[in-house]
N, C-alpha and C. Protein backbone atom coordinates (compact mmCIF):
# COMPACT_ATOMS: atom_id res chain seq x y z
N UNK A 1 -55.89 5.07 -37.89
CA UNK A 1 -55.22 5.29 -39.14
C UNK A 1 -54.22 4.19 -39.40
N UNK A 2 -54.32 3.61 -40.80
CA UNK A 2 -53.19 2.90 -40.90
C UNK A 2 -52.08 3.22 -41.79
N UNK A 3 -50.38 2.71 -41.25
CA UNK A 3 -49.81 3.65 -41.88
C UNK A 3 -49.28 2.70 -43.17
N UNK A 4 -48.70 3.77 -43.61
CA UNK A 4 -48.49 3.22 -45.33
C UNK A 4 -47.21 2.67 -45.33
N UNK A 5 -47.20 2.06 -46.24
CA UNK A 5 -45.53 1.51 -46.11
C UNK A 5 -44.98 2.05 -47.04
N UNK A 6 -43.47 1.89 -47.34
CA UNK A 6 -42.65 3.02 -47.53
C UNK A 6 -42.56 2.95 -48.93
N UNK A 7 -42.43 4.66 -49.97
CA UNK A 7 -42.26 3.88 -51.29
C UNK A 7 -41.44 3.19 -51.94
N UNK A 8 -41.71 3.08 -52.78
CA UNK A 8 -40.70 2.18 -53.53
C UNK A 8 -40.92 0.36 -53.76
N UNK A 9 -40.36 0.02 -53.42
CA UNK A 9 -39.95 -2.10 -53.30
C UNK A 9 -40.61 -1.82 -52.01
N UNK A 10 -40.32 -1.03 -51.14
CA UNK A 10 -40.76 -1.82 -49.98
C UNK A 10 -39.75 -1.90 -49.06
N UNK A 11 -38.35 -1.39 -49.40
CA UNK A 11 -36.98 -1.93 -48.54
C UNK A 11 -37.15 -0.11 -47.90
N UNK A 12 -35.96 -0.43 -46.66
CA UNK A 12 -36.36 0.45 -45.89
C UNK A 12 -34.95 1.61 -46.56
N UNK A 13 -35.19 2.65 -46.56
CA UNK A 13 -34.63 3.91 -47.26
C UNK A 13 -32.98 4.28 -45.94
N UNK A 14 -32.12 3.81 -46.28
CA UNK A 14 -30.23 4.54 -45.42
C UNK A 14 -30.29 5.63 -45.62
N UNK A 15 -29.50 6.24 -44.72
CA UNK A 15 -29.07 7.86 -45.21
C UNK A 15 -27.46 7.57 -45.96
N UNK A 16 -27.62 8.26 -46.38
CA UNK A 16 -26.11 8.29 -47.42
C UNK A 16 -24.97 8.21 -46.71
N UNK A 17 -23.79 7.12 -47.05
CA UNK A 17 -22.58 6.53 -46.48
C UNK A 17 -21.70 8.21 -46.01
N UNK A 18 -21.10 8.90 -45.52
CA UNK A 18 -20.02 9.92 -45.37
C UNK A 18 -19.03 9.09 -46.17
N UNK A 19 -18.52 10.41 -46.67
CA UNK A 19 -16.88 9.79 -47.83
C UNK A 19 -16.10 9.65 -46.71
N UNK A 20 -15.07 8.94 -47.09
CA UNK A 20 -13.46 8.93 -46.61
C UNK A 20 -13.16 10.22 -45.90
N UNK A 21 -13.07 11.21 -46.68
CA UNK A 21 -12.70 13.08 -45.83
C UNK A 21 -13.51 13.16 -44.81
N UNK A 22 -14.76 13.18 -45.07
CA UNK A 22 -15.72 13.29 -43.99
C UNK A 22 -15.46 12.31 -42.65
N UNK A 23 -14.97 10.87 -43.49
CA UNK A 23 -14.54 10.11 -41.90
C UNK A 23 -12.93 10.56 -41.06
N UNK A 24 -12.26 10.48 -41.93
CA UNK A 24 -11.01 11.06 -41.63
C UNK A 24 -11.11 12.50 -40.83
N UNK A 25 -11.95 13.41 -41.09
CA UNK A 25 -11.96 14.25 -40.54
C UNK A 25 -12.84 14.30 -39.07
N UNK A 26 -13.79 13.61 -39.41
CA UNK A 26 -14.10 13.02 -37.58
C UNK A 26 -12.92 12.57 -36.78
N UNK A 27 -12.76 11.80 -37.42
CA UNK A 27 -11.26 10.66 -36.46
C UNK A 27 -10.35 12.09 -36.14
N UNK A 28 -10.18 12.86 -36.41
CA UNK A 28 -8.66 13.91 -36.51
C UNK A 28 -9.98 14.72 -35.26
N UNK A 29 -10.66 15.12 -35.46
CA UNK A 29 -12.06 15.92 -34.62
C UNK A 29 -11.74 14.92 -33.09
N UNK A 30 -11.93 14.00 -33.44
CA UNK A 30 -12.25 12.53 -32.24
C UNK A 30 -10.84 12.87 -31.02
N UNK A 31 -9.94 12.60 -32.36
CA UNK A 31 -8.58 12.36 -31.75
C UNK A 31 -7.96 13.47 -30.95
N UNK A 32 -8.46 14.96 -31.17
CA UNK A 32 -7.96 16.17 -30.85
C UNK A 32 -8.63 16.46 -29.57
N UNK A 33 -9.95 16.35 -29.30
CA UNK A 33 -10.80 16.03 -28.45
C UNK A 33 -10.43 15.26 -27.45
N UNK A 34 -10.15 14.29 -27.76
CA UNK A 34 -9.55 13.22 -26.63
C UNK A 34 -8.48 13.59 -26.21
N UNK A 35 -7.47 13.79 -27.43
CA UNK A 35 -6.07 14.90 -26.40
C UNK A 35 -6.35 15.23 -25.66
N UNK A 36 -6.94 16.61 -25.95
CA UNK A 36 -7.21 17.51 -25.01
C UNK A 36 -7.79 17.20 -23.86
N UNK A 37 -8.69 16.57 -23.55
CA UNK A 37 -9.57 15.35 -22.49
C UNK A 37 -8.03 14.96 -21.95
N UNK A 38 -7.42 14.18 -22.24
CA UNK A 38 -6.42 13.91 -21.56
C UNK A 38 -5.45 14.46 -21.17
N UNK A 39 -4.88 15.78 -21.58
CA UNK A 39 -3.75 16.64 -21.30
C UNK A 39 -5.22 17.28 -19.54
N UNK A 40 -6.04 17.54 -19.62
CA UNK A 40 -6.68 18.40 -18.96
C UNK A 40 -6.50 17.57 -17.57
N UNK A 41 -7.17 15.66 -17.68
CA UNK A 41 -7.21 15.33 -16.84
C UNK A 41 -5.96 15.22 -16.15
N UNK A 42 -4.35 14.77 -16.70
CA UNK A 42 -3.37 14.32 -16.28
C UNK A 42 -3.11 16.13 -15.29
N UNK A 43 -3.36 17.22 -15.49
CA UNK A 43 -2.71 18.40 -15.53
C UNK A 43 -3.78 18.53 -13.81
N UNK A 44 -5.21 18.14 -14.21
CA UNK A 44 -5.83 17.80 -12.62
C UNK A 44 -5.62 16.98 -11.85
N UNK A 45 -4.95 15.98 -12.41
CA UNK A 45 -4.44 15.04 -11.83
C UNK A 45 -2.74 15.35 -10.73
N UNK A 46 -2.04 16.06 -11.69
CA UNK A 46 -1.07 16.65 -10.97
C UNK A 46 -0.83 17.76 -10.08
N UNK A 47 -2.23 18.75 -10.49
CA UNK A 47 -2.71 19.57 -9.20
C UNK A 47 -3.44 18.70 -8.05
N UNK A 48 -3.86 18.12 -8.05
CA UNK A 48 -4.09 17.44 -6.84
C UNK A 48 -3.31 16.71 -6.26
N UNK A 49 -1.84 16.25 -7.02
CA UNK A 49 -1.65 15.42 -5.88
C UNK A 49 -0.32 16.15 -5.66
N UNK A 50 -0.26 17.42 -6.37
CA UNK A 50 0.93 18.58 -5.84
C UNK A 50 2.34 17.93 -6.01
N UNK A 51 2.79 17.59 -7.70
CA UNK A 51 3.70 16.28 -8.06
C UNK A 51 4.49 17.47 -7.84
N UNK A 52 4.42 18.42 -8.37
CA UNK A 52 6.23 19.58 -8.58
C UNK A 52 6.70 19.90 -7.21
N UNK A 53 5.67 20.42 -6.24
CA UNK A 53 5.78 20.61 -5.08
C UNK A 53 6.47 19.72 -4.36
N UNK A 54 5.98 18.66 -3.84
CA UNK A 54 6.29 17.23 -3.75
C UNK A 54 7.93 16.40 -4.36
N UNK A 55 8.34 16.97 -5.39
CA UNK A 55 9.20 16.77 -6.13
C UNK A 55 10.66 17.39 -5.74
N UNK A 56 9.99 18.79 -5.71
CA UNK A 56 11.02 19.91 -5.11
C UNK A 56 10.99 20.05 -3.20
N UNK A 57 10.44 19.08 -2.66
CA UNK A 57 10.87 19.54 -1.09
C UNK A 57 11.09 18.16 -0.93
N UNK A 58 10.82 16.63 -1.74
CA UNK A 58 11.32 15.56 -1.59
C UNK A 58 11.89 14.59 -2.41
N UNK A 59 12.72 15.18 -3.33
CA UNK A 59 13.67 14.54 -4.54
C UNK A 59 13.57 13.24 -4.26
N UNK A 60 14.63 12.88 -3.70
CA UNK A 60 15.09 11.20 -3.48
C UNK A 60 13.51 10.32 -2.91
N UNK A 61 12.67 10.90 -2.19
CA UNK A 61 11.40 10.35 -2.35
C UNK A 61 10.54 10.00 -3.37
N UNK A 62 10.44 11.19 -4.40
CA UNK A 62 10.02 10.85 -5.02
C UNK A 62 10.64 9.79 -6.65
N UNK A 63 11.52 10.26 -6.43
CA UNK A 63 12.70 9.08 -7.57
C UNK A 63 12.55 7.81 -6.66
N UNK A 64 12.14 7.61 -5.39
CA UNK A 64 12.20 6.18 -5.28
C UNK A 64 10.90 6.20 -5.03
N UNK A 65 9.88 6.72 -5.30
CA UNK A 65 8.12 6.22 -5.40
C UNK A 65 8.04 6.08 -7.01
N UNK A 66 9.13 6.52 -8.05
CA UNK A 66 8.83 6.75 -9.72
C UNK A 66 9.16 5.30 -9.64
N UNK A 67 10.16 4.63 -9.19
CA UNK A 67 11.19 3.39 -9.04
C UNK A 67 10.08 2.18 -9.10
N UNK A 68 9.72 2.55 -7.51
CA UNK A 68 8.58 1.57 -7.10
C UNK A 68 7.11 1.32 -8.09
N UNK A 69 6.66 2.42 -8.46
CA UNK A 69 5.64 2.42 -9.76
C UNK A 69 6.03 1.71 -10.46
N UNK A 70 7.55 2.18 -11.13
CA UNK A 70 7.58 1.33 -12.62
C UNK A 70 7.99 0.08 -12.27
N UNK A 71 8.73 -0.61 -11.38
CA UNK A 71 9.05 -1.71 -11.28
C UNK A 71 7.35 -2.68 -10.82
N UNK A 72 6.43 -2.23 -10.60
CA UNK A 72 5.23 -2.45 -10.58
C UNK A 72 4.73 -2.48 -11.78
N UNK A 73 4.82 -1.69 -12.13
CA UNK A 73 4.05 -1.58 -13.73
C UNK A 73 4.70 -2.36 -14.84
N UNK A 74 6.19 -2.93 -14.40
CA UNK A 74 6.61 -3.40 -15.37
C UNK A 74 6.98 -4.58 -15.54
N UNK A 75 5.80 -5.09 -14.36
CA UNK A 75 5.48 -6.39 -14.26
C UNK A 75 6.37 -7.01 -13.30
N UNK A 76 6.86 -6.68 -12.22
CA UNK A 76 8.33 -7.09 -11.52
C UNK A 76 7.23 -7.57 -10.29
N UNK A 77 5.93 -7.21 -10.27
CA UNK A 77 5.35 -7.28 -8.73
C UNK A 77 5.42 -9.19 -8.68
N UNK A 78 4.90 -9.76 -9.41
CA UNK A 78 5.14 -11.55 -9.33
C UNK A 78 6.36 -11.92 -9.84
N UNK A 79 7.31 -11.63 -9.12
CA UNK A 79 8.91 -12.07 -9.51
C UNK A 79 9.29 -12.74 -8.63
N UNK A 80 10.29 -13.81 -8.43
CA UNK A 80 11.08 -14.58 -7.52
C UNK A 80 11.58 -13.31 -6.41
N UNK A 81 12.32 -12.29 -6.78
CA UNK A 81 12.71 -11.16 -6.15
C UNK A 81 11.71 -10.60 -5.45
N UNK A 82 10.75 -10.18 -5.82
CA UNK A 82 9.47 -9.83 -4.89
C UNK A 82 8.85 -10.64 -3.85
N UNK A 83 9.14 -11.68 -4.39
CA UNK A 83 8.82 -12.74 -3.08
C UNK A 83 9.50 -13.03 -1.60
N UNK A 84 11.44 -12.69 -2.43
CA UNK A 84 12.05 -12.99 -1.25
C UNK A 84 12.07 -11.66 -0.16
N UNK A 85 11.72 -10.15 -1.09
CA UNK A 85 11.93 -8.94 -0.36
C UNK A 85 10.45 -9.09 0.38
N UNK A 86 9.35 -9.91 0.03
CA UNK A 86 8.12 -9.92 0.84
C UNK A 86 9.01 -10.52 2.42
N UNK A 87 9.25 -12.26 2.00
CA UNK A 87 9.75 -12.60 3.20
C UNK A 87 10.34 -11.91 3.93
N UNK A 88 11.27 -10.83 3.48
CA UNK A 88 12.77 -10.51 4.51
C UNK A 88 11.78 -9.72 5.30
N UNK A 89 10.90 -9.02 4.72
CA UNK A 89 10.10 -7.80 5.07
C UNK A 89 9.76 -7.91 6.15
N UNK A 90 8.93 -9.25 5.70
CA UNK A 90 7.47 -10.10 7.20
C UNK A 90 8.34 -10.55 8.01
N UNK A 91 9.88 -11.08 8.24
CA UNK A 91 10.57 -11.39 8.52
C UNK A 91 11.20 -10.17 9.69
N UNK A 92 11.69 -9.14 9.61
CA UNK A 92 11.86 -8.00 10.05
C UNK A 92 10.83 -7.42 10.95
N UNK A 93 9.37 -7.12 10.22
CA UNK A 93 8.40 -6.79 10.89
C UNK A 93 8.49 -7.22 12.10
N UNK A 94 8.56 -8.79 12.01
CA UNK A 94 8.36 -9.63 12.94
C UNK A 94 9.07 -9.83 14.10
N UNK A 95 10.41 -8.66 14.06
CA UNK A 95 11.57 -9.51 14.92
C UNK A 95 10.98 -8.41 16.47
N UNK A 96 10.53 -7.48 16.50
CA UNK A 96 9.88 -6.89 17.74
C UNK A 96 9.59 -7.86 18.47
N UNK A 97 8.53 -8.13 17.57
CA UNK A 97 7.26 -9.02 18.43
C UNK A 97 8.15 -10.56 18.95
N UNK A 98 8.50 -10.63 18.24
CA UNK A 98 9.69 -11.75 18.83
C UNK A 98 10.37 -11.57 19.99
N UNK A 99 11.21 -10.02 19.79
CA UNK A 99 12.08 -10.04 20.79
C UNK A 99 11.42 -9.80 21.97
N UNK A 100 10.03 -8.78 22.08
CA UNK A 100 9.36 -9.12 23.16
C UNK A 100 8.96 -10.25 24.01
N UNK A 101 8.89 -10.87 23.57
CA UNK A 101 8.40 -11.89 24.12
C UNK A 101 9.47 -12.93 24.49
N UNK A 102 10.39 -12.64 23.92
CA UNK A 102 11.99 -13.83 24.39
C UNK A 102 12.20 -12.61 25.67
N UNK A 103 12.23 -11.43 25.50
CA UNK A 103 12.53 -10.73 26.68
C UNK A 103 11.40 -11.01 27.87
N UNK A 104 10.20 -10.98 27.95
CA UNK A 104 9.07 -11.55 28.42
C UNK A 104 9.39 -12.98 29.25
N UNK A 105 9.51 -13.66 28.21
CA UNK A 105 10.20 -15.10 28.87
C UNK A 105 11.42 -15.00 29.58
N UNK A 106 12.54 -14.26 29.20
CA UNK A 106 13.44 -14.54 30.29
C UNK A 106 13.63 -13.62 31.43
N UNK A 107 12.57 -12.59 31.57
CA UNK A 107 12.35 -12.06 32.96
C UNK A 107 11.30 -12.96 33.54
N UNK A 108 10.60 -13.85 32.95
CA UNK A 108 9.69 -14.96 34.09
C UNK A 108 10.98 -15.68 34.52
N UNK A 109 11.43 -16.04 33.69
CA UNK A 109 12.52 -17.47 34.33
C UNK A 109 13.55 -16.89 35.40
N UNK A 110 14.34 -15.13 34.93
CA UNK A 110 14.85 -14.87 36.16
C UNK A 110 13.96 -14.59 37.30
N UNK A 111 12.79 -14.42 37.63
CA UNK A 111 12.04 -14.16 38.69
C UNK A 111 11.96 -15.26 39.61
N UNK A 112 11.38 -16.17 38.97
CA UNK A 112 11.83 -17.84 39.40
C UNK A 112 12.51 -18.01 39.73
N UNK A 113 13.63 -17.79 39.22
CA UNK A 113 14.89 -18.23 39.38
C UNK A 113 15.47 -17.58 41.34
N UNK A 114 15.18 -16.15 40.88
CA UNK A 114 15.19 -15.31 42.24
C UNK A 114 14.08 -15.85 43.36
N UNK A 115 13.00 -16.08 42.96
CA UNK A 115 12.20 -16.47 44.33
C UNK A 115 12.46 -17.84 44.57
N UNK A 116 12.94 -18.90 43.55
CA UNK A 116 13.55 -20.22 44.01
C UNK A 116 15.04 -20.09 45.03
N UNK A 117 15.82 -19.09 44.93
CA UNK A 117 16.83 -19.09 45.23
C UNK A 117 16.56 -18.51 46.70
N UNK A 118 15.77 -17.47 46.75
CA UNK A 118 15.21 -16.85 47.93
C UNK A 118 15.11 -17.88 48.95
N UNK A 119 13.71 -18.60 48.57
CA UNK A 119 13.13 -19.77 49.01
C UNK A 119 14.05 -21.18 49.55
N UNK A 120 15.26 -21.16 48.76
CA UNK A 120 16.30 -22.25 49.08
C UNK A 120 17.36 -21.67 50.51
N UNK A 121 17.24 -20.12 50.24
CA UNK A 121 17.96 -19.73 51.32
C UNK A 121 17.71 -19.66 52.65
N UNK A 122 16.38 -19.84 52.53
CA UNK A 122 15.25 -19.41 53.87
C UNK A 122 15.30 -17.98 53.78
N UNK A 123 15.37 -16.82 53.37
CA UNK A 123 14.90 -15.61 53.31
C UNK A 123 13.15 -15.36 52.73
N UNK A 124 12.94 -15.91 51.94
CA UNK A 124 11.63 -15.87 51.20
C UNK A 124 10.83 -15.48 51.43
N UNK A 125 9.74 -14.89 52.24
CA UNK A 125 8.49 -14.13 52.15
C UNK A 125 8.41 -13.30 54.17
N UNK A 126 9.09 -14.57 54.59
CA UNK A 126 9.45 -13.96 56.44
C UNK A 126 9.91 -12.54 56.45
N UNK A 127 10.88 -12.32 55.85
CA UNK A 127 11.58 -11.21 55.61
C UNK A 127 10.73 -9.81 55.03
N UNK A 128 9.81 -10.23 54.49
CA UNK A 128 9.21 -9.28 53.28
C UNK A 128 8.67 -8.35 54.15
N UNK A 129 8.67 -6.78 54.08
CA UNK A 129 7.50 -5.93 55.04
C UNK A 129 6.52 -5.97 53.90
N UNK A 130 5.93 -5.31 54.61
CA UNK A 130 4.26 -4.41 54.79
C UNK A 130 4.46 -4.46 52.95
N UNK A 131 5.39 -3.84 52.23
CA UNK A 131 5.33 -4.07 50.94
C UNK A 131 5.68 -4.87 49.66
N UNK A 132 5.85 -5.85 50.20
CA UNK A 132 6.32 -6.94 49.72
C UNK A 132 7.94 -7.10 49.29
N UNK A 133 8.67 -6.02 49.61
CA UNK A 133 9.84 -5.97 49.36
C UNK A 133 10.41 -6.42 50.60
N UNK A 134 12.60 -7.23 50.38
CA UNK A 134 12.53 -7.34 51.23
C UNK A 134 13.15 -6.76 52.51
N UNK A 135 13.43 -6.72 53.77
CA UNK A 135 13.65 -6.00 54.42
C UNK A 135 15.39 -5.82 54.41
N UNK A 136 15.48 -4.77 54.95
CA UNK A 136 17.53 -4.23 54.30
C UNK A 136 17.90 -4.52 56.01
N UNK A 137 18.93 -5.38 55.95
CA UNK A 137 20.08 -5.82 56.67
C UNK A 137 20.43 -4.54 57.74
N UNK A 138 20.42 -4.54 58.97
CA UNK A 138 20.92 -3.38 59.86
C UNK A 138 22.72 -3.51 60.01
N UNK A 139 23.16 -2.16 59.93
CA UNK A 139 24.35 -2.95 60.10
C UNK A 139 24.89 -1.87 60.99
């Protein structure tokens, strides 16, 4: 079968434009819809992450997690200030691992220091019993 083409000229047939009311009243339809979409999600959103609860057994926590958000959000994260509180941070982190290891180092050097001194005295390993400690003075 072949099909016919359409009447008229030949141009292909629109459905009729909606007035102004008719659009306006979608958009107000659209817009109420989406509210609601959004009051629902923010309201699941705050049951899950238990904000009142949370609020009321950790005040000052949470006023300084609202702090930290907005100073994030309000563009403060690439600031000169953010940079130097990164350093102090990594800076701090860091001072453990530091001090371990300066403590580390200067119990090698006093050990040395003790088995050089041992060793200078002639006490050094003659003395030592069965456990490597060394033997106590009779008196």
């Amino acid at each position: 079968m072949e099909s016919q083409p359409p009447p008229g000229n030949g141009a292909k047939s629109h459905p009729p434009h909606p007035s102004v009311g008719e659009r306006v009243d979608h958009l107000g339809q659209s817009a109420e819809a989406f509210y609601s979409d959004a009051r629902g999600a923010v309201s699941d959103l705050g049951d899950l992450f238990d904000v009142k609860g949370r609020v009321n057994r950790h005040p000052y926590a949470m006023v300084a997690a609202a702090a930290g958000v907005g100073y994030v959000l309000g563009g403060g994260l690439f600031t000169p200030l953010t940079g130097r509180i990164l350093r102090l941070g990594v800076r701090l982190a860091a001072l453990p691992f530091v001090k371990d290891e300066l403590v580390s180092m200067a119990e090698q050097a006093v050990d040395a220091f003790v088995v050089g001194a041992k060793a200078a005295s002639g006490q050094g390993e003659a003395e030592a019993g069965a456990s490597g400690e060394p033997s106590k003075p009779v008196v």
